[in-house]
C-alpha atoms as a PDB file:
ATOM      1  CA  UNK A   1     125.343 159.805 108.559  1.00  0.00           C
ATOM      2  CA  UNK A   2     124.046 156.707 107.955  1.00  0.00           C
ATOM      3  CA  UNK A   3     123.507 154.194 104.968  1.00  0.00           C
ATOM      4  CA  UNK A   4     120.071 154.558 104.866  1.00  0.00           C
ATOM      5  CA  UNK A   5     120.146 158.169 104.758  1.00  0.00           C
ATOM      6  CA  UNK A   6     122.006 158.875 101.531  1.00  0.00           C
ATOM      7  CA  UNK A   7     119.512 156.159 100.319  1.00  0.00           C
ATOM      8  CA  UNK A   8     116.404 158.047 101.750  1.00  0.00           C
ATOM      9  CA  UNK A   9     117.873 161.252 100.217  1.00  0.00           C
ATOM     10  CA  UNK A  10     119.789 160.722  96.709  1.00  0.00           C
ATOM     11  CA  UNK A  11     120.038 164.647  96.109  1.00  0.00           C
ATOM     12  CA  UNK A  12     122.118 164.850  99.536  1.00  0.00           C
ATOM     13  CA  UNK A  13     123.596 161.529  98.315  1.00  0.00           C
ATOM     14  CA  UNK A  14     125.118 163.940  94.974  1.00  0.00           C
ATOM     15  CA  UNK A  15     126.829 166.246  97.508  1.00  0.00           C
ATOM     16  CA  UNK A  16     128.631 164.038  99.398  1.00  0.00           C
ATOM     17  CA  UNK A  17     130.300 162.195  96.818  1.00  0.00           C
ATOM     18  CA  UNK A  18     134.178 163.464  96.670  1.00  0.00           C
ATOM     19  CA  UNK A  19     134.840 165.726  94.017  1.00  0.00           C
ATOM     20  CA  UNK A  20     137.628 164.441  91.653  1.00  0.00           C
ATOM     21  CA  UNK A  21     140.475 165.916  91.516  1.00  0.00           C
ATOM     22  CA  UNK A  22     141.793 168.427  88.617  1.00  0.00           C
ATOM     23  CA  UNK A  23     144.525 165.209  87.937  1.00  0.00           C
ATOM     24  CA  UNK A  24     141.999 162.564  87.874  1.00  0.00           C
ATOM     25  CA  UNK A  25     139.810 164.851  85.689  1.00  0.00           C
ATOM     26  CA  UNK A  26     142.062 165.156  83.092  1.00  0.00           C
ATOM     27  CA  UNK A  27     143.011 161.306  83.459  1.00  0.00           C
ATOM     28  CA  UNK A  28     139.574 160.281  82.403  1.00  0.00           C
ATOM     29  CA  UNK A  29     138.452 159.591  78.971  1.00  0.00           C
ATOM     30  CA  UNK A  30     136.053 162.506  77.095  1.00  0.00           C
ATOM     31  CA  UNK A  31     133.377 161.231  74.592  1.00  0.00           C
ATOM     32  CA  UNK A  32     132.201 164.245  72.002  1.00  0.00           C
ATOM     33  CA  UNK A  33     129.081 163.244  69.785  1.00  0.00           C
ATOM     34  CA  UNK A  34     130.212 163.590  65.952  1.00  0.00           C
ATOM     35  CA  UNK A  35     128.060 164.853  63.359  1.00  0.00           C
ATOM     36  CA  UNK A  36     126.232 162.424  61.432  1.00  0.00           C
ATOM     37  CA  UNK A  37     128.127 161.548  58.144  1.00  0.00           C
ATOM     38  CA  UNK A  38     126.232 161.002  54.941  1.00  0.00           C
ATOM     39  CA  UNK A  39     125.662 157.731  53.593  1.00  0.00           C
ATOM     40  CA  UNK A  40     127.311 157.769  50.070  1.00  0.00           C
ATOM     41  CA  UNK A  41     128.899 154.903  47.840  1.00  0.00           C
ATOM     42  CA  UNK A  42     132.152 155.058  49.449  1.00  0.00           C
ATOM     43  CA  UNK A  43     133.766 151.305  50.626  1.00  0.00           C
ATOM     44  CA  UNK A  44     135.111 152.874  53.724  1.00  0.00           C
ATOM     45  CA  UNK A  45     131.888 154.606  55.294  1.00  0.00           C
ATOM     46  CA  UNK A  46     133.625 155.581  58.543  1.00  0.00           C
ATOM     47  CA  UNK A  47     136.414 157.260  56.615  1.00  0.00           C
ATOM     48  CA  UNK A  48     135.126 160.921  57.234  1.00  0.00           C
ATOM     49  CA  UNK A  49     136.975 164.526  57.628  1.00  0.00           C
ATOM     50  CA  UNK A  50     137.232 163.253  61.744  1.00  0.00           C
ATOM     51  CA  UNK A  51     139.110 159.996  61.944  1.00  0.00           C
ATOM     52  CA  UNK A  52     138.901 158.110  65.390  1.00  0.00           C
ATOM     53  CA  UNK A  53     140.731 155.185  65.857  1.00  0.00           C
ATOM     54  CA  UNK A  54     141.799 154.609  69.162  1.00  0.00           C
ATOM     55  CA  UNK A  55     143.108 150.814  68.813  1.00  0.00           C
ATOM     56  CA  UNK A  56     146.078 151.167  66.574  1.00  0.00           C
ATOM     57  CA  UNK A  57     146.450 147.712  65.281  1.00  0.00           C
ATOM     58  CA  UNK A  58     149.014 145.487  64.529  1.00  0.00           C
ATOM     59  CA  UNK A  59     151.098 147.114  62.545  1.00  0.00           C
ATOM     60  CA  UNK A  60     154.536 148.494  63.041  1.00  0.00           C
ATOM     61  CA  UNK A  61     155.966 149.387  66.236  1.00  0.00           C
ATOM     62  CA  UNK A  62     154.540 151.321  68.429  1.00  0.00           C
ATOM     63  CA  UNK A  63     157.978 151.869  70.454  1.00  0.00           C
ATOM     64  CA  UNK A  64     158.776 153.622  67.251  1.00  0.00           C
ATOM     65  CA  UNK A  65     159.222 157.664  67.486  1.00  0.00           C
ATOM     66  CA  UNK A  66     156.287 158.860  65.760  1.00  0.00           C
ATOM     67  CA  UNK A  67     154.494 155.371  64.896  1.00  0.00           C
ATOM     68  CA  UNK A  68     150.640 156.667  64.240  1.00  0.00           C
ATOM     69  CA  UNK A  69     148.919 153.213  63.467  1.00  0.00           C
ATOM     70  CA  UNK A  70     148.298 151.621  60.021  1.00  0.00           C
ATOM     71  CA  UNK A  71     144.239 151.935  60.339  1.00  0.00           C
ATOM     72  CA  UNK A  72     144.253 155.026  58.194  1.00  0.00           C
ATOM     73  CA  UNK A  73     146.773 153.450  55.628  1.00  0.00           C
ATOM     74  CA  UNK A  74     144.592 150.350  55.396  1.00  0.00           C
ATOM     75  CA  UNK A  75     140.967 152.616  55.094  1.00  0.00           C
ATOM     76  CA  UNK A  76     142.959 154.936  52.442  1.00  0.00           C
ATOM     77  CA  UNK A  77     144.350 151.889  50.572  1.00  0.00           C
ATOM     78  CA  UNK A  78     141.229 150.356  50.823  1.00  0.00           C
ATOM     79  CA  UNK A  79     139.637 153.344  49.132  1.00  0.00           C
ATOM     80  CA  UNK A  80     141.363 154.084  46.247  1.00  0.00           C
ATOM     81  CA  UNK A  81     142.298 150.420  45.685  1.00  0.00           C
ATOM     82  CA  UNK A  82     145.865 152.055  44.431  1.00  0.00           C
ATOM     83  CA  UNK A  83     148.365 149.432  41.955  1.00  0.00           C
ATOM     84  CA  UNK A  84     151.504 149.790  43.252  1.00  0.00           C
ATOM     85  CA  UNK A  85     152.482 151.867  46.948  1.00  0.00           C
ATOM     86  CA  UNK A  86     155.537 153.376  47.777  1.00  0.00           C
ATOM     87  CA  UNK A  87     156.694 154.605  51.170  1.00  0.00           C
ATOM     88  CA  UNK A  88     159.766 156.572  51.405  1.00  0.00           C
ATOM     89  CA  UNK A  89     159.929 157.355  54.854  1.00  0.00           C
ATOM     90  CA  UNK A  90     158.671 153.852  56.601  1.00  0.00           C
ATOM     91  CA  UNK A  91     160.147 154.334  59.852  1.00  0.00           C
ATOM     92  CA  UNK A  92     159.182 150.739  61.654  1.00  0.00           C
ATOM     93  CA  UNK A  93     157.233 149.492  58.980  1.00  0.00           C
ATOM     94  CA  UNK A  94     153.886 150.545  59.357  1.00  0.00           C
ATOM     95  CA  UNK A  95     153.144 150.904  55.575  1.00  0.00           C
ATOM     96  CA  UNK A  96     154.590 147.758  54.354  1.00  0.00           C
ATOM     97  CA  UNK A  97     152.640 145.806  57.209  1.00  0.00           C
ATOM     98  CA  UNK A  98     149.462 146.953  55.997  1.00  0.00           C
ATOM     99  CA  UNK A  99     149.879 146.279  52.228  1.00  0.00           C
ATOM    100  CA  UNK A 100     151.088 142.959  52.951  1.00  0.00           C
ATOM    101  CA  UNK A 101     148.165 141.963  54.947  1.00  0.00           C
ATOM    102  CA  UNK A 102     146.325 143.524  51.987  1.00  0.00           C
ATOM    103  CA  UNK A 103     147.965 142.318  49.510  1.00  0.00           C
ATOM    104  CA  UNK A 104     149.066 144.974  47.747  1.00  0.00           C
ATOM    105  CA  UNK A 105     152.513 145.151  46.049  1.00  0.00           C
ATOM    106  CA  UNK A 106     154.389 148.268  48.076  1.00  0.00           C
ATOM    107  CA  UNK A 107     158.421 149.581  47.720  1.00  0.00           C
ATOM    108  CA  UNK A 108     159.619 151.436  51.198  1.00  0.00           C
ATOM    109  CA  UNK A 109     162.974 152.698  52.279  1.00  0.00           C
ATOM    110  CA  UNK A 110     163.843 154.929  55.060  1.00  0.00           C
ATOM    111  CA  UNK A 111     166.701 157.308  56.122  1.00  0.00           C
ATOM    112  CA  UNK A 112     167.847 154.357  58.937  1.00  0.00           C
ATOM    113  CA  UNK A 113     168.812 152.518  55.649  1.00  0.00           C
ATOM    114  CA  UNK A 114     170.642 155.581  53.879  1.00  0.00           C
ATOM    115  CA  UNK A 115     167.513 155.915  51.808  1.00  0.00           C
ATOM    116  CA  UNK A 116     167.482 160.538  51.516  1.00  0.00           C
ATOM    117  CA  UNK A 117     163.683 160.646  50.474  1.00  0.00           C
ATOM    118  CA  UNK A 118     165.303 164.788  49.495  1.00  0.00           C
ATOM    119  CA  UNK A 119     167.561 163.845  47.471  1.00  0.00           C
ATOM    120  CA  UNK A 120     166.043 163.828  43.806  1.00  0.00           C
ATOM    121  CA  UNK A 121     169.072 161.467  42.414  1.00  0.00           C
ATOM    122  CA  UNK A 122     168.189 158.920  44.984  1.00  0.00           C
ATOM    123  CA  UNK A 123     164.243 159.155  44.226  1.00  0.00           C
ATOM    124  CA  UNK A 124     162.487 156.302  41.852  1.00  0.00           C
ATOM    125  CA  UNK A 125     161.747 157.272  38.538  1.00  0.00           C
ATOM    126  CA  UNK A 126     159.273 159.405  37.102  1.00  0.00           C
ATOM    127  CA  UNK A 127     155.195 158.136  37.154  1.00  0.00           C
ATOM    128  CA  UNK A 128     156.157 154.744  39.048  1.00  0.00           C
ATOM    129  CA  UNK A 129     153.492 155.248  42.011  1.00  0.00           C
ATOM    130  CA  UNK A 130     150.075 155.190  42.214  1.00  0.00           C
ATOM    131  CA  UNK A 131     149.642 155.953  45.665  1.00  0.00           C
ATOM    132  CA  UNK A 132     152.157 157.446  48.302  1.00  0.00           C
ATOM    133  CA  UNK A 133     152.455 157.292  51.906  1.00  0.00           C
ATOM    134  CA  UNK A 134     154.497 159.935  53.740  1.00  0.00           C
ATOM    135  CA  UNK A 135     154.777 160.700  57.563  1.00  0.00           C
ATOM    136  CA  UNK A 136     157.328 162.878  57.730  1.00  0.00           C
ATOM    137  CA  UNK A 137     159.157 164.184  60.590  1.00  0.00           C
ATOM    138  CA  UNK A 138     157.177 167.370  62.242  1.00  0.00           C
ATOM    139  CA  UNK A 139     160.375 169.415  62.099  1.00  0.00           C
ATOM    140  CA  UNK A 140     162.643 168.834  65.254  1.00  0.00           C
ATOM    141  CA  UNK A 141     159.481 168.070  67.655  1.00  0.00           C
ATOM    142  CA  UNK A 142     160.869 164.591  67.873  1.00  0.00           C
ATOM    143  CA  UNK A 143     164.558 163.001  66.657  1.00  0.00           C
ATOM    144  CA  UNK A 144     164.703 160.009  64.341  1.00  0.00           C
ATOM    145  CA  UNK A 145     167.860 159.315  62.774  1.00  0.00           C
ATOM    146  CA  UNK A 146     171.494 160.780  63.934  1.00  0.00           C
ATOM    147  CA  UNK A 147     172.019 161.159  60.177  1.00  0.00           C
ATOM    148  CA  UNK A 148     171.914 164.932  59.080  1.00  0.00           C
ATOM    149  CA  UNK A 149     170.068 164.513  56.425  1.00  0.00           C
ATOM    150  CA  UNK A 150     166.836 163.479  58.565  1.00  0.00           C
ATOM    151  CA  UNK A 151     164.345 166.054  58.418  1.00  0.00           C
ATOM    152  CA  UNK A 152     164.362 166.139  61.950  1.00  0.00           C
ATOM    153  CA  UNK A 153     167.695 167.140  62.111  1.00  0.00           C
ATOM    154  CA  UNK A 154     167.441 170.413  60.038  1.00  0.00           C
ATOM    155  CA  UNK A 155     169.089 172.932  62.147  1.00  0.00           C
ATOM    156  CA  UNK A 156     166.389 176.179  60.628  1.00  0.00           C
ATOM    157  CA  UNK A 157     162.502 176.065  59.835  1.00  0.00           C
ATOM    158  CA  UNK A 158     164.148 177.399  56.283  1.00  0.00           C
ATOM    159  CA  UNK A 159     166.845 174.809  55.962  1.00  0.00           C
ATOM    160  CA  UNK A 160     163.668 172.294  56.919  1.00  0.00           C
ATOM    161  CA  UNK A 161     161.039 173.300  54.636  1.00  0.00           C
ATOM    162  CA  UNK A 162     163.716 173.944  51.417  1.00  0.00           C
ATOM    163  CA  UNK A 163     164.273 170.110  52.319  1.00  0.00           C
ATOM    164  CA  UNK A 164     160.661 169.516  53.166  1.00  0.00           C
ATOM    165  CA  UNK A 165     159.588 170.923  49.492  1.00  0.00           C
ATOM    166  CA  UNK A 166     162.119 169.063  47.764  1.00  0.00           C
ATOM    167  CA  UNK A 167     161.070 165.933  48.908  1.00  0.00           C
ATOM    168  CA  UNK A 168     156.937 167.033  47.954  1.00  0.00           C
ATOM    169  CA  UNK A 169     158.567 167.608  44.339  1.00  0.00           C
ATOM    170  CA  UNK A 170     160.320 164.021  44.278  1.00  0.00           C
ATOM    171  CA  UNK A 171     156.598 162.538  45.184  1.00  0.00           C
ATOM    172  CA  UNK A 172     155.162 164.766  42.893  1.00  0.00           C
ATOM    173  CA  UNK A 173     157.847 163.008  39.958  1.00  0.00           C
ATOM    174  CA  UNK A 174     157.206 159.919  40.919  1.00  0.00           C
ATOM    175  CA  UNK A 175     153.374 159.542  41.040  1.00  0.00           C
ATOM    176  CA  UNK A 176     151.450 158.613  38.220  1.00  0.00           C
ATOM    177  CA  UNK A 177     149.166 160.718  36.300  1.00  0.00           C
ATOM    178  CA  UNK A 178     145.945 160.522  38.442  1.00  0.00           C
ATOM    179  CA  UNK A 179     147.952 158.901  41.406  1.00  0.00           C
ATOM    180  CA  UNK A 180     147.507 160.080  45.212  1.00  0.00           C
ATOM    181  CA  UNK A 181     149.970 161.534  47.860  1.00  0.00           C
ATOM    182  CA  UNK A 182     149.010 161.598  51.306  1.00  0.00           C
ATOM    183  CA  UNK A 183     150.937 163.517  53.674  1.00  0.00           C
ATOM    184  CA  UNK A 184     149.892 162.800  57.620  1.00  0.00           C
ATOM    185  CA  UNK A 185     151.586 165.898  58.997  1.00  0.00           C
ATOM    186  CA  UNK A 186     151.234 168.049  62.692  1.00  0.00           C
ATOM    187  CA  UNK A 187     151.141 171.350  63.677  1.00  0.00           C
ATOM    188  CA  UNK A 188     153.545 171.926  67.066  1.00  0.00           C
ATOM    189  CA  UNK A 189     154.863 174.885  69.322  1.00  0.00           C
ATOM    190  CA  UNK A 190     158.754 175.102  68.715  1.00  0.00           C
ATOM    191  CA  UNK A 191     161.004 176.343  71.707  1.00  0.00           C
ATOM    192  CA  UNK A 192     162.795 179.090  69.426  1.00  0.00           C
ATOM    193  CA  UNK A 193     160.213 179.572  66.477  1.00  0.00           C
ATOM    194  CA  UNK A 194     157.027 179.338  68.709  1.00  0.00           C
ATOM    195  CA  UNK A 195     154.112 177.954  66.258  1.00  0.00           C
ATOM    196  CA  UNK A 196     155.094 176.414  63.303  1.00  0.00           C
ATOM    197  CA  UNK A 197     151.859 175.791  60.964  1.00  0.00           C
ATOM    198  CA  UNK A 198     153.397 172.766  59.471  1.00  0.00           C
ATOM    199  CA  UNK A 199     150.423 171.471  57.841  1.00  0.00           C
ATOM    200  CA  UNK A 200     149.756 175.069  55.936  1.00  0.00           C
ATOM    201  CA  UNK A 201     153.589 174.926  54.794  1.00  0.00           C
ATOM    202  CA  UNK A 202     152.693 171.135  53.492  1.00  0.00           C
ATOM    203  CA  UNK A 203     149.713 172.498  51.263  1.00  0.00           C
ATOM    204  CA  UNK A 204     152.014 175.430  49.873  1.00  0.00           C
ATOM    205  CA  UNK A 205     154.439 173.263  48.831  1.00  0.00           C
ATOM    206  CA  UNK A 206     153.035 170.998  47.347  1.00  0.00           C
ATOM    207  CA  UNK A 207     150.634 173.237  45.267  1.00  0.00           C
ATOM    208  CA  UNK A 208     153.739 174.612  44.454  1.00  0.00           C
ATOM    209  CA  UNK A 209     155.005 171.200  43.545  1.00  0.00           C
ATOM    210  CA  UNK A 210     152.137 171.059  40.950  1.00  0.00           C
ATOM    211  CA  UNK A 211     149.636 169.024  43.259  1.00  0.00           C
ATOM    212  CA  UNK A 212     146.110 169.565  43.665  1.00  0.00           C
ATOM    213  CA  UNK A 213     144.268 168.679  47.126  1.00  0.00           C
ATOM    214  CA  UNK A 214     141.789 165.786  45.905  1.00  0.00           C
ATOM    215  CA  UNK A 215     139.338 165.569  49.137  1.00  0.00           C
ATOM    216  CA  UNK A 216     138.852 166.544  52.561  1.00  0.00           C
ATOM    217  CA  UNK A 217     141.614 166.669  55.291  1.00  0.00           C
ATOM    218  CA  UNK A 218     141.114 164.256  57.485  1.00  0.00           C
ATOM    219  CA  UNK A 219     141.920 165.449  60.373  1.00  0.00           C
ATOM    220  CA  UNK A 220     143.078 162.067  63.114  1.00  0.00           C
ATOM    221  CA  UNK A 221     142.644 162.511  66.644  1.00  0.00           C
ATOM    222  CA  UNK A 222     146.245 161.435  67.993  1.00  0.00           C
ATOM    223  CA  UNK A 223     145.467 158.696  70.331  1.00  0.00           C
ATOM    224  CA  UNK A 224     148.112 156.984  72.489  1.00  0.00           C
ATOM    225  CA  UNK A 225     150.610 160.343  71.537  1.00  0.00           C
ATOM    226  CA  UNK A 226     153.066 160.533  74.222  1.00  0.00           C
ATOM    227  CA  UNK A 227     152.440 164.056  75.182  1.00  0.00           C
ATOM    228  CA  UNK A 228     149.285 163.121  76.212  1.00  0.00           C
ATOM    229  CA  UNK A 229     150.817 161.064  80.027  1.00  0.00           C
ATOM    230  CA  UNK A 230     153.053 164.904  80.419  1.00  0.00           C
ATOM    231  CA  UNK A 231     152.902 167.984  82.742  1.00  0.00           C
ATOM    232  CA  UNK A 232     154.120 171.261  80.869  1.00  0.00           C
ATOM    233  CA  UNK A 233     154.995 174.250  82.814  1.00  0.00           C
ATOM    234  CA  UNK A 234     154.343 176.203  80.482  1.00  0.00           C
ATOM    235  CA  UNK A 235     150.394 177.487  79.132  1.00  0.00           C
ATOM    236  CA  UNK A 236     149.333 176.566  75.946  1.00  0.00           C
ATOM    237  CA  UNK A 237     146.390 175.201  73.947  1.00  0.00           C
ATOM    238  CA  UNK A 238     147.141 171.693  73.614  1.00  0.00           C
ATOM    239  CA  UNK A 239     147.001 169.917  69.514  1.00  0.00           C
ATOM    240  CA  UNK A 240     144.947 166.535  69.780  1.00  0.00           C
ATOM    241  CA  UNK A 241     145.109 165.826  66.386  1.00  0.00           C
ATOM    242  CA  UNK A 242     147.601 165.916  63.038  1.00  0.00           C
ATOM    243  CA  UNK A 243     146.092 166.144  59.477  1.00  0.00           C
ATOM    244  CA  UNK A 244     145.769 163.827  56.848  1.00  0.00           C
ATOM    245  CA  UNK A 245     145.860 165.909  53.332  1.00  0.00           C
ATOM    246  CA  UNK A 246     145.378 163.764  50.285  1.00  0.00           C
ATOM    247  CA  UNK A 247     147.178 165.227  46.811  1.00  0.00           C
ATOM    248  CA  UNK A 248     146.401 163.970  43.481  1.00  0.00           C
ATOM    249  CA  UNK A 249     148.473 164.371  40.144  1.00  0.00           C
ATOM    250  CA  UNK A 250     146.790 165.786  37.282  1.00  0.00           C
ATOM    251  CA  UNK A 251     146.708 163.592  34.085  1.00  0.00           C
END
């Protein structure tokens, strides 16, 4: 078959191109067209309900267990233009890097410097906050600290989400009246408890905890996650994304 030939003949051209393979397929980037978002008087116009971000900046590290990027803390921050941040679970750093290239004052402690964000006693006072920032652990799906009291390190689901809600009623203390809690949490498969709807459980507590849902979840896709480069023997519907709900005190 010669050059000129596939030339002469583009549809026989199509056919003889090499199929890719089912590897290759899944290697390659898919594009899906998003809905058009209404224009509205919101400072962050490409903050909607699907948050795409695939770059995740300089904040952080991203060799950290869990890191997600600080673009959605900078487009929430830069939202509701909060006073005062607070961070209780800051992992790398991702938080604190963002407000201080913002400028905005923020207090963070983690459980790698004894901080238990559980532990009511160790909690800041009451209506100190006006905006929180929590990415807690998703259960046991990935190990942080070797210190029991991690979340990731609770040896139940119960024993996790008695811990889980304790630590929604500590934000819940410690925001101000009309302040914000937002709670990036995922949804995973466990190997004993099978699906674990972690972001439903994250809603019910924190109702519970006397928090309203103030907007939208947001709902990021999770670029550059780790499970992404995997082969799984087993069959299951692969999660692409974790959830963004935003709380809000009452006054």
């Amino acid at each position: 078959m010669t050059e000129s030939t596939l030339i002469a003949n583009p549809f026989f051209a199509g056919r003889m191109k090499r199929a890719a393979t089912r590897n290759e397929a899944c290697d390659r980037p898919v594009y899906a067209r998003l809905p058009l978002s209404p224009r509205n008087g919101s400072p962050v116009p490409h903050l909607t309900s699907l948050y795409h971000f695939h770059r995740a900046g300089d904040y952080g590290d991203r060799a950290y267990p869990g890191n997600c990027g600080g673009n959605l803390i900078k487009d929430l921050l830069t939202y509701f233009e909060p006073g005062l941040v607070f961070d209780p679970m800051s992992g790398s750093g991702t938080c604190a890097d963002v407000c201080e290239e913002m400028g905005v004052p923020c207090v963070s402690f983690d459980i790698h410097t004894g901080f238990d964000a559980c532990n009511a006693a160790e909690f800041p006072g009451p209506e100190t906050f006006d905006f929180i920032w929590a990415h807690p652990a998703y259960w046991r799906m990935k190990l942080y600290a070797d210190d029991p009291r991690d979340l990731s390190r609770s040896p139940t689901l119960d024993h996790f989400l008695r811990r889980y809600g304790q630590f929604l009623r500590n934000c819940a203390s410690a925001l101000k009246p009309d302040g914000k809690l937002a709670v990036l949490m995922g949804d995973y498969n466990d190997r004993d408890e099978g699906f674990v709807p972690l972001t439903f459980h994250t809603k019910r507590l924190a109702f519970a905890a006397g928090l309203r849902q103030h907007c939208t979840d947001i709902i990021r896709f999770s670029h550059g996650a780790s499970s992404g480069k995997k082969v799984y023997r087993s069959r299951f519907i692969p999660g692409l994304h974790d959830t963004c709900m935003v709380f809000t005190k009452n006054r």
